[in-house]
C-alpha atoms as a PDB file:
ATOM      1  CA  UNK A   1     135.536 -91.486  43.599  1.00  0.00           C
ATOM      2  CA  UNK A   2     135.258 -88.668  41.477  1.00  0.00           C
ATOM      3  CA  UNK A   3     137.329 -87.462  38.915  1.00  0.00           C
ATOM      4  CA  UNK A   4     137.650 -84.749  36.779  1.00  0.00           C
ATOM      5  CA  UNK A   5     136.619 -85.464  32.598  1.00  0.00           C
ATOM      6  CA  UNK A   6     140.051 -84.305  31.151  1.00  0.00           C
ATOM      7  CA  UNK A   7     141.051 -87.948  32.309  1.00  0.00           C
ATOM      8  CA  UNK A   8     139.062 -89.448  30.156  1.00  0.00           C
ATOM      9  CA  UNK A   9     139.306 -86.998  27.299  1.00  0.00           C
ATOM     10  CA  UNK A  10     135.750 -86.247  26.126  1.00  0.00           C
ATOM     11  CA  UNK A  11     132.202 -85.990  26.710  1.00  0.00           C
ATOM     12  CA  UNK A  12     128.953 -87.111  25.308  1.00  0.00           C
ATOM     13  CA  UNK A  13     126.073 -84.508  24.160  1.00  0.00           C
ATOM     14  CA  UNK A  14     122.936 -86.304  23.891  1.00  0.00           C
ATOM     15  CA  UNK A  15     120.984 -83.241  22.614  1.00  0.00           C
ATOM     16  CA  UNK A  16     117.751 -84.199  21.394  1.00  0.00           C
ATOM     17  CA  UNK A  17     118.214 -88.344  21.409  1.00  0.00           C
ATOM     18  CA  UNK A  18     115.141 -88.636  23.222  1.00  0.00           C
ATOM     19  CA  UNK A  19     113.384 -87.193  20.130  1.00  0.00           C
ATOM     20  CA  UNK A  20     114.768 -89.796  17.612  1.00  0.00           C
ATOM     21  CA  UNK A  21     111.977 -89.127  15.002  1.00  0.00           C
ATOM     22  CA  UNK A  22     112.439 -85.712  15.005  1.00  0.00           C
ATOM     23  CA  UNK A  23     116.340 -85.420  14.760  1.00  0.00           C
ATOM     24  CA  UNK A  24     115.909 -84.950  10.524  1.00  0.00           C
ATOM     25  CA  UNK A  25     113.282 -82.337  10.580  1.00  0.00           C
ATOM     26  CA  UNK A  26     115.357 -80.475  13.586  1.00  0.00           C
ATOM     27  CA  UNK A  27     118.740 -81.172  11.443  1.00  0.00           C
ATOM     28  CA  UNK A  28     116.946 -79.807   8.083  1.00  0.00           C
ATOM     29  CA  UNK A  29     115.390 -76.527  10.087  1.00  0.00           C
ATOM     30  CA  UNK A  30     118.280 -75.698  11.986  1.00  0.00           C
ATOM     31  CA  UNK A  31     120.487 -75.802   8.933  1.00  0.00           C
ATOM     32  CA  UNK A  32     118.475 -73.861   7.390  1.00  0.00           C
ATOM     33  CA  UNK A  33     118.084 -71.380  10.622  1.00  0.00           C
ATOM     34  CA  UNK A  34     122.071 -71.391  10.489  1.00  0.00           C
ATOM     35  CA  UNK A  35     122.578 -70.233   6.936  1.00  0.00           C
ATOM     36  CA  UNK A  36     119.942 -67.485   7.156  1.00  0.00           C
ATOM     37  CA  UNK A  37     121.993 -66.017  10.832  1.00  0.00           C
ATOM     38  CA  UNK A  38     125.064 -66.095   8.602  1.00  0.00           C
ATOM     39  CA  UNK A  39     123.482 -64.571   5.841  1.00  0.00           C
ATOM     40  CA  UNK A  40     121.507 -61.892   7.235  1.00  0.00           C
ATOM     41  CA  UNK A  41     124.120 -60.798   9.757  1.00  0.00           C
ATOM     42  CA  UNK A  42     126.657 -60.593   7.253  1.00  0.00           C
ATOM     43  CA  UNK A  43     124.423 -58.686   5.145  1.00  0.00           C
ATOM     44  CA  UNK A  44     123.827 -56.240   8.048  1.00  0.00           C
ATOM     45  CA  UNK A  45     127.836 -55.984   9.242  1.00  0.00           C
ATOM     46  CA  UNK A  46     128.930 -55.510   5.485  1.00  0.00           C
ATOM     47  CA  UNK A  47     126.269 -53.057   4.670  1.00  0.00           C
ATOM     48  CA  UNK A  48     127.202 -50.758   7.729  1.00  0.00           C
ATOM     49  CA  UNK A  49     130.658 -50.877   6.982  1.00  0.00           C
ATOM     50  CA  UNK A  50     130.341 -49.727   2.849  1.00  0.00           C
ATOM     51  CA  UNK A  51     127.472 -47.507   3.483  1.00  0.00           C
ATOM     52  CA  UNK A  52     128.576 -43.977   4.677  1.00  0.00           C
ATOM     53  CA  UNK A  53     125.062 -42.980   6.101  1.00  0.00           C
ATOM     54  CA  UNK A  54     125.021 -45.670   8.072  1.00  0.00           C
ATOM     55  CA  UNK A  55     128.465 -44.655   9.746  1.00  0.00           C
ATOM     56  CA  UNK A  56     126.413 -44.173  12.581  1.00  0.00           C
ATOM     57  CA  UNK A  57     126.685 -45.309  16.625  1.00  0.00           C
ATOM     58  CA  UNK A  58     122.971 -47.313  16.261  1.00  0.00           C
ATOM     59  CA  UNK A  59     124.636 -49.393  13.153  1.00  0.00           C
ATOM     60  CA  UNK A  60     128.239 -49.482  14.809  1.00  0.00           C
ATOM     61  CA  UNK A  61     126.367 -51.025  17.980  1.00  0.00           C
ATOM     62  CA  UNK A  62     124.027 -53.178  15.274  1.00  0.00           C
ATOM     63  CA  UNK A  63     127.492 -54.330  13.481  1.00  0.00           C
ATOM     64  CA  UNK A  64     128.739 -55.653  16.971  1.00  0.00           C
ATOM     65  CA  UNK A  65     125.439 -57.404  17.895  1.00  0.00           C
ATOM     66  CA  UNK A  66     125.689 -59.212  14.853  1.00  0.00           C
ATOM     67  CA  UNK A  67     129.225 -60.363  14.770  1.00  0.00           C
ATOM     68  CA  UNK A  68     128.063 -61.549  18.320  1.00  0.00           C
ATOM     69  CA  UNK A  69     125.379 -63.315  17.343  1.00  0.00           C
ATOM     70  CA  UNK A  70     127.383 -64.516  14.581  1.00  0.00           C
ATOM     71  CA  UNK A  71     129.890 -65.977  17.039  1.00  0.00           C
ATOM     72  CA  UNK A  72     127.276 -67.458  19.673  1.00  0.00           C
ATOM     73  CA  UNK A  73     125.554 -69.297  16.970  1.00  0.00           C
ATOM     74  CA  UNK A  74     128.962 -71.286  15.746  1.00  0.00           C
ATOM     75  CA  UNK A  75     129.875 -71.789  19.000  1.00  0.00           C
ATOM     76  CA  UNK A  76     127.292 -74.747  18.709  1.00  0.00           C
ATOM     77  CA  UNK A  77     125.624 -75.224  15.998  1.00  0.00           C
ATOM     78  CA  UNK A  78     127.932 -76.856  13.552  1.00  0.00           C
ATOM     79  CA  UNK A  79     128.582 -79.419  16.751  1.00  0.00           C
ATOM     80  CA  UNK A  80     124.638 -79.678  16.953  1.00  0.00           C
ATOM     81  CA  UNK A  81     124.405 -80.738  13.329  1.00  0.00           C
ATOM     82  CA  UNK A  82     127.359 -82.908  13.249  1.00  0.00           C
ATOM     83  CA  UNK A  83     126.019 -84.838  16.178  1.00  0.00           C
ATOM     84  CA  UNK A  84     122.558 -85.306  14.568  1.00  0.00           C
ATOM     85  CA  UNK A  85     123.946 -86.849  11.422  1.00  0.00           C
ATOM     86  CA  UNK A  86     127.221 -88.265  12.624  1.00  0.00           C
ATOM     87  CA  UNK A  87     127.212 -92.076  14.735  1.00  0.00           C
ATOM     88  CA  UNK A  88     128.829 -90.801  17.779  1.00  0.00           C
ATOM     89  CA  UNK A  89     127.757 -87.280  19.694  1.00  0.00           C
ATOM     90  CA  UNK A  90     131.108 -87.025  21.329  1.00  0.00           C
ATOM     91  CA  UNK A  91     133.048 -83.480  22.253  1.00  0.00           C
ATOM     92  CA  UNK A  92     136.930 -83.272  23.351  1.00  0.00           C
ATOM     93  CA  UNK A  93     137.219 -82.155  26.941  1.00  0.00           C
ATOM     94  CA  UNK A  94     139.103 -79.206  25.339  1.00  0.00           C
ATOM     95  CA  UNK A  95     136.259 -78.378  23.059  1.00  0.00           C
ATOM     96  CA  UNK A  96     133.809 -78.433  25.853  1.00  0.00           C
ATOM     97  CA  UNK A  97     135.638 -76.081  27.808  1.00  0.00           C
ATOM     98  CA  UNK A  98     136.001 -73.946  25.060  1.00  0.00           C
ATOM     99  CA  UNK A  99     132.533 -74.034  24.153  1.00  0.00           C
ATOM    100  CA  UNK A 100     131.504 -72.942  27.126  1.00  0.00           C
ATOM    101  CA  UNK A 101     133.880 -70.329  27.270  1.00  0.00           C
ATOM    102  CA  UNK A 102     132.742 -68.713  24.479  1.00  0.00           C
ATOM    103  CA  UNK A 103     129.053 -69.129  25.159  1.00  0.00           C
ATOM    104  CA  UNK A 104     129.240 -67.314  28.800  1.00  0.00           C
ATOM    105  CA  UNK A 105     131.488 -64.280  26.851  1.00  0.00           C
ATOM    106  CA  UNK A 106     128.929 -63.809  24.222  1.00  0.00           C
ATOM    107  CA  UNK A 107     125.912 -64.236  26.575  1.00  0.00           C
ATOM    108  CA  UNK A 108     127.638 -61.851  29.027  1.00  0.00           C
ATOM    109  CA  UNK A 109     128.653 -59.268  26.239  1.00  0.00           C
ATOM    110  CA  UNK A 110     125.481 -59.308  24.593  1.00  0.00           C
ATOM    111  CA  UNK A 111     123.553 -58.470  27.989  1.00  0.00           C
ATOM    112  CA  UNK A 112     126.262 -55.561  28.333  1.00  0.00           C
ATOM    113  CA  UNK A 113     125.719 -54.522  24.758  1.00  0.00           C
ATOM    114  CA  UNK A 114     121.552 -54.511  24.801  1.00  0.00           C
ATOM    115  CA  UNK A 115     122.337 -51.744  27.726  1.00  0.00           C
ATOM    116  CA  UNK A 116     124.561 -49.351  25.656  1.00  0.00           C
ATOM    117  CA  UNK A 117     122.010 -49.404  22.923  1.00  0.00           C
ATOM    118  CA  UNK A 118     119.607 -48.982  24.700  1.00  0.00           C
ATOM    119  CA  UNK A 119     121.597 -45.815  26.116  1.00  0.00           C
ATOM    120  CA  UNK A 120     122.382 -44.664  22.479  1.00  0.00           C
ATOM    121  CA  UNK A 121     118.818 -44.506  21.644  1.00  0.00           C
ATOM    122  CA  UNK A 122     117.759 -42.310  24.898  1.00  0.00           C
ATOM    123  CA  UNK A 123     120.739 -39.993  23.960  1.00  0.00           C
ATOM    124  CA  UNK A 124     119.203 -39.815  20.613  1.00  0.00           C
ATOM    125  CA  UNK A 125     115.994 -39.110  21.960  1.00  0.00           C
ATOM    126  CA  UNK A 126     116.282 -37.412  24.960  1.00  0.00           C
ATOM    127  CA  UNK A 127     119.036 -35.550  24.063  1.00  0.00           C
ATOM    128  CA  UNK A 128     119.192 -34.974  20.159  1.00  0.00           C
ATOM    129  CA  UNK A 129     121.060 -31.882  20.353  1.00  0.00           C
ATOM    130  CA  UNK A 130     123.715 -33.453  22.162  1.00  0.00           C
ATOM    131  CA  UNK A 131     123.432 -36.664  21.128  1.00  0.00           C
ATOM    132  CA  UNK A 132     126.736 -36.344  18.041  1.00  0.00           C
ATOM    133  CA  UNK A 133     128.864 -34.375  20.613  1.00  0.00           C
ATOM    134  CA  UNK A 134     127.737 -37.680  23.588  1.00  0.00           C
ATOM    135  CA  UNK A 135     127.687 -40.663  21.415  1.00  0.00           C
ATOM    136  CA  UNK A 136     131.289 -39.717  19.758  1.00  0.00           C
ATOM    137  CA  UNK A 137     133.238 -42.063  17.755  1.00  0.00           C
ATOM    138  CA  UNK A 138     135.556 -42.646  20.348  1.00  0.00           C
ATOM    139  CA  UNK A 139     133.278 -42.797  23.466  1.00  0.00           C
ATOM    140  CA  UNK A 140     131.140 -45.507  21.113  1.00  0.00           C
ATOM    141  CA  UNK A 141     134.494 -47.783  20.612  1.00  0.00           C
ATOM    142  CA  UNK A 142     134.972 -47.072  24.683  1.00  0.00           C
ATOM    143  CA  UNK A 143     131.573 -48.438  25.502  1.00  0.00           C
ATOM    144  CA  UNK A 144     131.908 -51.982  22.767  1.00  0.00           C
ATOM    145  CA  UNK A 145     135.313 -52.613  24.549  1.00  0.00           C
ATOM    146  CA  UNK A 146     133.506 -52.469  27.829  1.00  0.00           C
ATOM    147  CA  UNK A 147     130.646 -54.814  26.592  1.00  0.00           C
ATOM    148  CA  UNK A 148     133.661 -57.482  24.767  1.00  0.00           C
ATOM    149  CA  UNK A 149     135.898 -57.187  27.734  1.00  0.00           C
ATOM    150  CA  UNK A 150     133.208 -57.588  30.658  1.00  0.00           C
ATOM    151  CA  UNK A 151     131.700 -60.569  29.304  1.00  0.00           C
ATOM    152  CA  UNK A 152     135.003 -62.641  28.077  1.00  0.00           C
ATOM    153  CA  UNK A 153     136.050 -61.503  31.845  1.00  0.00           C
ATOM    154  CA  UNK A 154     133.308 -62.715  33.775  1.00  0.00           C
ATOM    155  CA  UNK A 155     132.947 -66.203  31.407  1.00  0.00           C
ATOM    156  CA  UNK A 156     136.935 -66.710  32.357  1.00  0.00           C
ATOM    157  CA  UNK A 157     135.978 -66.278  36.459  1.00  0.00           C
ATOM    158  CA  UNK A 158     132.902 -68.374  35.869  1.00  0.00           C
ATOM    159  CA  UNK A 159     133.699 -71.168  33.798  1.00  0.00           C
ATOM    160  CA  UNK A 160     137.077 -72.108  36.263  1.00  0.00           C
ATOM    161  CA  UNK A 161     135.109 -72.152  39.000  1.00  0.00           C
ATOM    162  CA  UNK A 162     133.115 -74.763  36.534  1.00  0.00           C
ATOM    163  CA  UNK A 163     135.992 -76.799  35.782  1.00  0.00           C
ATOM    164  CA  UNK A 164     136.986 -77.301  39.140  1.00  0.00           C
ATOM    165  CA  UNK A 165     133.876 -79.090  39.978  1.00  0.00           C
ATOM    166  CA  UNK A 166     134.986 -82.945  40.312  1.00  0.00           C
ATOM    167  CA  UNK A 167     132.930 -85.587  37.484  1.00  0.00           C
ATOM    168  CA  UNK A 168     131.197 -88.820  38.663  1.00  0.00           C
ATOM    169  CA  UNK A 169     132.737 -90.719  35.764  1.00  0.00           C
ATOM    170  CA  UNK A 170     129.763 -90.650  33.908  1.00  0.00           C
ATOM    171  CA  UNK A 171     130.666 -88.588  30.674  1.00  0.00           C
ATOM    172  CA  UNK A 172     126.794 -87.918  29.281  1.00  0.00           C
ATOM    173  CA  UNK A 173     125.941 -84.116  29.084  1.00  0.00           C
ATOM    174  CA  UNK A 174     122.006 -84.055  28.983  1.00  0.00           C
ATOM    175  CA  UNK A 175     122.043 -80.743  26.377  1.00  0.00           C
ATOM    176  CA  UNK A 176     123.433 -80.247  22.936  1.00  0.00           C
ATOM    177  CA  UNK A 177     126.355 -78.146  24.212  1.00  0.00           C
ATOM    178  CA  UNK A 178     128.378 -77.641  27.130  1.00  0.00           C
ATOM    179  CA  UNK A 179     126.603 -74.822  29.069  1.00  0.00           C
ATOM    180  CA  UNK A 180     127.130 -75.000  33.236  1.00  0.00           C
ATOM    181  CA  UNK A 181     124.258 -76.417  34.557  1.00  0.00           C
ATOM    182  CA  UNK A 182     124.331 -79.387  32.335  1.00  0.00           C
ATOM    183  CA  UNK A 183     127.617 -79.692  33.589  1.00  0.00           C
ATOM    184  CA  UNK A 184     126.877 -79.181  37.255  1.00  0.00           C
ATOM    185  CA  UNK A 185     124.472 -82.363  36.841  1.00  0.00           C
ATOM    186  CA  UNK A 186     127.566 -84.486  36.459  1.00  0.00           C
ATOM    187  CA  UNK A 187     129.458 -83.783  39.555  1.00  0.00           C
ATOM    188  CA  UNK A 188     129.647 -86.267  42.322  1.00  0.00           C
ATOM    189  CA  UNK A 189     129.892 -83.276  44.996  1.00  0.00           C
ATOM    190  CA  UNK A 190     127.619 -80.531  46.563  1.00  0.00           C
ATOM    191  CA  UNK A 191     127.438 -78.051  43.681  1.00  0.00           C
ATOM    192  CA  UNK A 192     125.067 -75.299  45.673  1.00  0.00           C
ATOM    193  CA  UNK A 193     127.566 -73.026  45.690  1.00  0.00           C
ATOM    194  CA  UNK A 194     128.500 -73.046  41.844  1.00  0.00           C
ATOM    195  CA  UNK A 195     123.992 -72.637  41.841  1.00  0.00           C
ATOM    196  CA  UNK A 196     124.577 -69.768  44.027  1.00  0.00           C
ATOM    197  CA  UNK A 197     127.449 -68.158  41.781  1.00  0.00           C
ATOM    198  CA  UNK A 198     125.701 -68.908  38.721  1.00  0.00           C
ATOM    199  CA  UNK A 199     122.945 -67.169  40.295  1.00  0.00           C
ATOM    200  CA  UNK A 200     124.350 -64.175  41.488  1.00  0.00           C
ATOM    201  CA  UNK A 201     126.046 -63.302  38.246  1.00  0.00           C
ATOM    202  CA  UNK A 202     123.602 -64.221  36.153  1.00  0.00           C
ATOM    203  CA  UNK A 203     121.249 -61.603  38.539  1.00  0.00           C
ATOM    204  CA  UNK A 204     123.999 -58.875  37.452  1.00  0.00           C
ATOM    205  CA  UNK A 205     124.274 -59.493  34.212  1.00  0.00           C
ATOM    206  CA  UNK A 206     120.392 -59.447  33.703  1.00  0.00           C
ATOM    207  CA  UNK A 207     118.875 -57.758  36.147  1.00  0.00           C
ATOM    208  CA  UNK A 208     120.737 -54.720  36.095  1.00  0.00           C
ATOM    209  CA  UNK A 209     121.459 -54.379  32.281  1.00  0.00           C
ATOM    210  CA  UNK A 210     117.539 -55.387  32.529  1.00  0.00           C
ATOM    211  CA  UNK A 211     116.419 -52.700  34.812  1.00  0.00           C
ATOM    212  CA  UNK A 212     119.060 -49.789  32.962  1.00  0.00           C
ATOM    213  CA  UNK A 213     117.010 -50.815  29.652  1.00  0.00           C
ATOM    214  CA  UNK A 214     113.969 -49.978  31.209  1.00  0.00           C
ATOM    215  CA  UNK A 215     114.668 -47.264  33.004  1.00  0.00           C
ATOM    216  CA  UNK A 216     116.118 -45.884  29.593  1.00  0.00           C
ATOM    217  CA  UNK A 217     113.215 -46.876  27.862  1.00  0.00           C
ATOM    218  CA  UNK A 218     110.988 -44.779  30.404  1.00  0.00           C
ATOM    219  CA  UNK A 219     112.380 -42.083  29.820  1.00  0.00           C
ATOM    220  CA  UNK A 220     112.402 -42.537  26.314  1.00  0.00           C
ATOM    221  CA  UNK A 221     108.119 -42.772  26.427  1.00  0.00           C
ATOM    222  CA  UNK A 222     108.438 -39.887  28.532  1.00  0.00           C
ATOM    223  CA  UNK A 223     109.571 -38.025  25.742  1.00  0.00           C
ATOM    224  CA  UNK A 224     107.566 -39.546  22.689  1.00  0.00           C
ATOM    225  CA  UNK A 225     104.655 -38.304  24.802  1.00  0.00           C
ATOM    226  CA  UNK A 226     105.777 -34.855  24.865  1.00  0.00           C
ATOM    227  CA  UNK A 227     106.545 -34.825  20.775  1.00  0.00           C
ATOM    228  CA  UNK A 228     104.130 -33.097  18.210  1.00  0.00           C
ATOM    229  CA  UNK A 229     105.751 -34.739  14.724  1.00  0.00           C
ATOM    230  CA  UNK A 230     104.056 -37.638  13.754  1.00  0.00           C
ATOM    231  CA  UNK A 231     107.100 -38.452  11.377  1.00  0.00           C
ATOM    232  CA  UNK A 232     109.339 -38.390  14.095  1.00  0.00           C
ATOM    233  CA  UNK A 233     106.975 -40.815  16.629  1.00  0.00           C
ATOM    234  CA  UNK A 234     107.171 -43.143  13.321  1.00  0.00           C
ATOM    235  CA  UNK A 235     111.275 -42.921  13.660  1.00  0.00           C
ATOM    236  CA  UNK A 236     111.608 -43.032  17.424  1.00  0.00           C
ATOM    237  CA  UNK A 237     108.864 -46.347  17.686  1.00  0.00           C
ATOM    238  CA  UNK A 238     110.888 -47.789  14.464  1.00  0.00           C
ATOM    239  CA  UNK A 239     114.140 -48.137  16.125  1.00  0.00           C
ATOM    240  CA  UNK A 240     113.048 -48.063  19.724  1.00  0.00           C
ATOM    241  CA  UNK A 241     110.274 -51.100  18.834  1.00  0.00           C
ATOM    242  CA  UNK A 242     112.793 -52.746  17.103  1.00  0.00           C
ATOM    243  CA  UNK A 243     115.500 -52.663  20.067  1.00  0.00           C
ATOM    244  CA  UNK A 244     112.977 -53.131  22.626  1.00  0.00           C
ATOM    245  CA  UNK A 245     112.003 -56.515  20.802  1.00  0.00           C
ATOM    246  CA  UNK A 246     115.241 -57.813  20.843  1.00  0.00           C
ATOM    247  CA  UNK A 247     115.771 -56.837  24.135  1.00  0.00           C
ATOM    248  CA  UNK A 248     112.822 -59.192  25.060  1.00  0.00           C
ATOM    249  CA  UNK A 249     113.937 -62.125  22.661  1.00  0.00           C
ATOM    250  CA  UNK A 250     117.464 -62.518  24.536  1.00  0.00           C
ATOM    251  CA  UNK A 251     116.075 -61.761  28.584  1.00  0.00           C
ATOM    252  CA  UNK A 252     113.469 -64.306  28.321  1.00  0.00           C
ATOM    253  CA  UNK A 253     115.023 -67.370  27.730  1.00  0.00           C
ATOM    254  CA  UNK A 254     118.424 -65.844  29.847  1.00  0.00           C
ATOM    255  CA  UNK A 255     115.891 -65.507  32.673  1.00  0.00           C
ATOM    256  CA  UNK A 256     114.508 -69.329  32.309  1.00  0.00           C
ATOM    257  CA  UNK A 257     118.476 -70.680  31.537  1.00  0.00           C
ATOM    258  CA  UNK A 258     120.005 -68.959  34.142  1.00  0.00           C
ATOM    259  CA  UNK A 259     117.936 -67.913  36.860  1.00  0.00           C
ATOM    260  CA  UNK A 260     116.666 -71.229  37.933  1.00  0.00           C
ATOM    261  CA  UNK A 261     118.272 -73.373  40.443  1.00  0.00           C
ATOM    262  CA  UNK A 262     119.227 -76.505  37.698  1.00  0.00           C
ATOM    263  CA  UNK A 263     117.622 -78.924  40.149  1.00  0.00           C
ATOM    264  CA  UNK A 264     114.292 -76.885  39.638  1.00  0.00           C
ATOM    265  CA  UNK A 265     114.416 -77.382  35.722  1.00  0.00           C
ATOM    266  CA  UNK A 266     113.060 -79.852  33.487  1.00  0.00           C
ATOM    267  CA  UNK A 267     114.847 -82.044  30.883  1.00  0.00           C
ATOM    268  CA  UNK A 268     113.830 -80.401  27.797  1.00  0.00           C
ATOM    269  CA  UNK A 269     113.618 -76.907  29.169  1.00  0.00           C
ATOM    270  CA  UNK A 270     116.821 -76.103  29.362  1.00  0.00           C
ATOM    271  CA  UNK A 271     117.831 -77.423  25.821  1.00  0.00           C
ATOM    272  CA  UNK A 272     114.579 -75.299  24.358  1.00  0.00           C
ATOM    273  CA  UNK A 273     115.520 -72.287  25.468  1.00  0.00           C
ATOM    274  CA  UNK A 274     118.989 -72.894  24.323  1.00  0.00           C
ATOM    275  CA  UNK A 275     117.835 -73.677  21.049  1.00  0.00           C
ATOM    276  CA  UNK A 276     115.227 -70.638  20.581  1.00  0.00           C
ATOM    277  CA  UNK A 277     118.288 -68.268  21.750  1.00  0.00           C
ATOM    278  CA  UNK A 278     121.114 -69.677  19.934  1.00  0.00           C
ATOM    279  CA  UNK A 279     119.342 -70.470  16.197  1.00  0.00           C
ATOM    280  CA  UNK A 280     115.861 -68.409  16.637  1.00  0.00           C
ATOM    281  CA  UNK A 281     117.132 -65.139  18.282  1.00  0.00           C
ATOM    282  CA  UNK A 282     120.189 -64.600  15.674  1.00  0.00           C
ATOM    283  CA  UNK A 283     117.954 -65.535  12.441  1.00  0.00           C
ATOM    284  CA  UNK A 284     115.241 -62.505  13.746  1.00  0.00           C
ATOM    285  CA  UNK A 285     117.438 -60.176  14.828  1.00  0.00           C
ATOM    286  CA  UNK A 286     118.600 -58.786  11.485  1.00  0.00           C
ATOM    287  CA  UNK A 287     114.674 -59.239  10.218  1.00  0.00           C
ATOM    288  CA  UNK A 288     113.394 -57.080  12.921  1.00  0.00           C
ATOM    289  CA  UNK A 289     116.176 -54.387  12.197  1.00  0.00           C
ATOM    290  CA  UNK A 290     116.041 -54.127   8.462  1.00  0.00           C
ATOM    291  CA  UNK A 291     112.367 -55.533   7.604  1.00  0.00           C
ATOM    292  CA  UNK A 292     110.864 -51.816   8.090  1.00  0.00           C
ATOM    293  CA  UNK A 293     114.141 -49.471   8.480  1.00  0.00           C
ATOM    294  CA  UNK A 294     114.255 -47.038   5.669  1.00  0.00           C
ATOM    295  CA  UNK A 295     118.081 -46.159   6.324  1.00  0.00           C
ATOM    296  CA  UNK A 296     118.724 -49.697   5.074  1.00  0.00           C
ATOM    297  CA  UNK A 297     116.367 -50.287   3.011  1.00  0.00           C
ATOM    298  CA  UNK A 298     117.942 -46.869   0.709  1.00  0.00           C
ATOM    299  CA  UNK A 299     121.595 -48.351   2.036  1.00  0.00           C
ATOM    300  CA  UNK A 300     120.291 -51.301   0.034  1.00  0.00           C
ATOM    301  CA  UNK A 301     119.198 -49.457  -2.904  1.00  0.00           C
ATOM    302  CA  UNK A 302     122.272 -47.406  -3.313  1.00  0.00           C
ATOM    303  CA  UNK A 303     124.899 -50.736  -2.852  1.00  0.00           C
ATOM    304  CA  UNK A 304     122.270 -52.333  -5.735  1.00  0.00           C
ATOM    305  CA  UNK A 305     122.700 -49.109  -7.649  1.00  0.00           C
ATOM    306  CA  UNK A 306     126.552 -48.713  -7.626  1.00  0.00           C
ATOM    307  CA  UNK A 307     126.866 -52.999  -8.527  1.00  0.00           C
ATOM    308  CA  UNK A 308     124.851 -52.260 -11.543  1.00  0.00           C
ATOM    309  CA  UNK A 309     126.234 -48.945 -12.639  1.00  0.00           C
ATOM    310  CA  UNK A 310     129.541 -50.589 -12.815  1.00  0.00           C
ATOM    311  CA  UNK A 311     128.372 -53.501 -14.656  1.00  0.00           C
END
């Protein structure tokens, strides 16, 4: 008979127990990955916000992506870590549901968010002359509630429709977080349709923020062809490259979570994935931003500057 998990009150991640030789070296690497995502995207958010030349729509866009990341990351990591050093690897029933909550909202929002800066940089391209008069302060707040409120929407339809599905007793979630098709694996019932809602809005939440990216980015090399300045190539392949490779970081492993039927997965895939996205991704993303971007790199110069001066 099955029965839903709030009955019994929790569930237990096993995360990477079939790896029991590696669980210090992952616990050591991923703290370490942890305090670096909380370092550099603080450094990022706070240096946008005291910087006036970077009171721009890129580094407003930037600042969200980072609180996001932020957010995604201690969704489940801290969990992750106590589980690896603690005896039991148990989560409430509440704090599974909320985990996964908040792990569909940020996925959803982030896909949502690639796409309108991805649009910010063909406006700045494309259209340069038009690009303050477009990409206005309040038409940039406009598009960030649209990526916040689509994906905390779409994780509150999805993740009901997750809850719903009745448990076989069994309490063991194969992953290191609640994420659906770990939990579809539990239920005692025919879960193809949750496969086949997971799948459609996971297709239009990728594949269409996926194919708008492109099709931005087209036209983008459409006109980089067409420019004579080599200093402003430099500039357009400096932020462009940088977006574009972020771009790829989050849609591959979305593609392999998400777009799979969970029957057709692996054991270890899933939880990979997971991992590369959720402690790789968030660490890189402020490296591949800042690591060759002049703006921040004289942002940096002139916060270093001002600390001294007053000293």
């Amino acid at each position: 008979m099955g029965k839903n998990a709030s009955s019994e009150g929790y569930f237990v991640l096993l995360g990477f127990s079939n790896w029991p030789h590696l669980e210090v070296v992952l616990f050591v690497l991923i703290l370490m990955f942890y305090l670096m995502t909380l370092i550099g995207n603080l450094f990022i958010i706070v240096l946008s916000y005291l910087d006036a030349h970077l009171h721009t729509p890129m580094y407003f866009f930037l600042s969200n992506l980072s609180f996001l990341d932020l957010c995604y990351t201690t969704s489940s990591v801290p969990q992750l870590l106590v589980n690896f050093r603690g005896p039991e690897r148990t989560i409430s029933y509440a704090g599974c549901m909320t985990q996964l909550y908040f792990a569909l909202a940020l996925g959803t929002t982030e896909c949502v968010l690639l796409v309108v800066m991805s649009y910010d940089r063909y406006t700045a391209v494309c259209r340069p002359l038009h690009y303050t008069v477009l990409m206005n302060p309040r038409f940039c707040h406009l598009l960030a509630v649209i990526s916040w409120v689509s994906g905390f929407t779409n994780s509150a339809l999805h993740s009901s429709f997750t809850f719903w599905v009745p448990l076989c007793g069994h309490r063991q979630v194969d992953h290191f977080f609640c994420e659906v098709p770990a939990l579809l694996r539990l239920s005692c019932v025919d879960t193809r349709a949750n496969e086949l809602i997971l799948l459609v809005t996971s297709s239009i939440f990728v594949f269409i923020p996926l194919i708008l990216i492109l099709s931005s980015y087209g036209a983008i090399a459409r006109a980089v062809l067409r420019m004579q300045s080599s200093s402003g190539l430099q500039r357009v392949f400096g932020t462009c490259g940088a977006h574009l490779t972020v771009v790829s970081l989050f849609f591959i492993p979305s593609i392999s979570m998400y777009l799979q039927p969970p029957s057709s997965i692996s054991r270890d895939q899933p939880k990979s994935m997971a991992l590369f996205y959720g402690v790789v991704t968030p660490v890189l993303n402020p490296f591949i931003y800042t690591l060759r971007n002049k703006e921040v790199k004289g942002a940096l110069g002139n916060l270093v500057s001002i600390i001294f001066t007053t000293k």
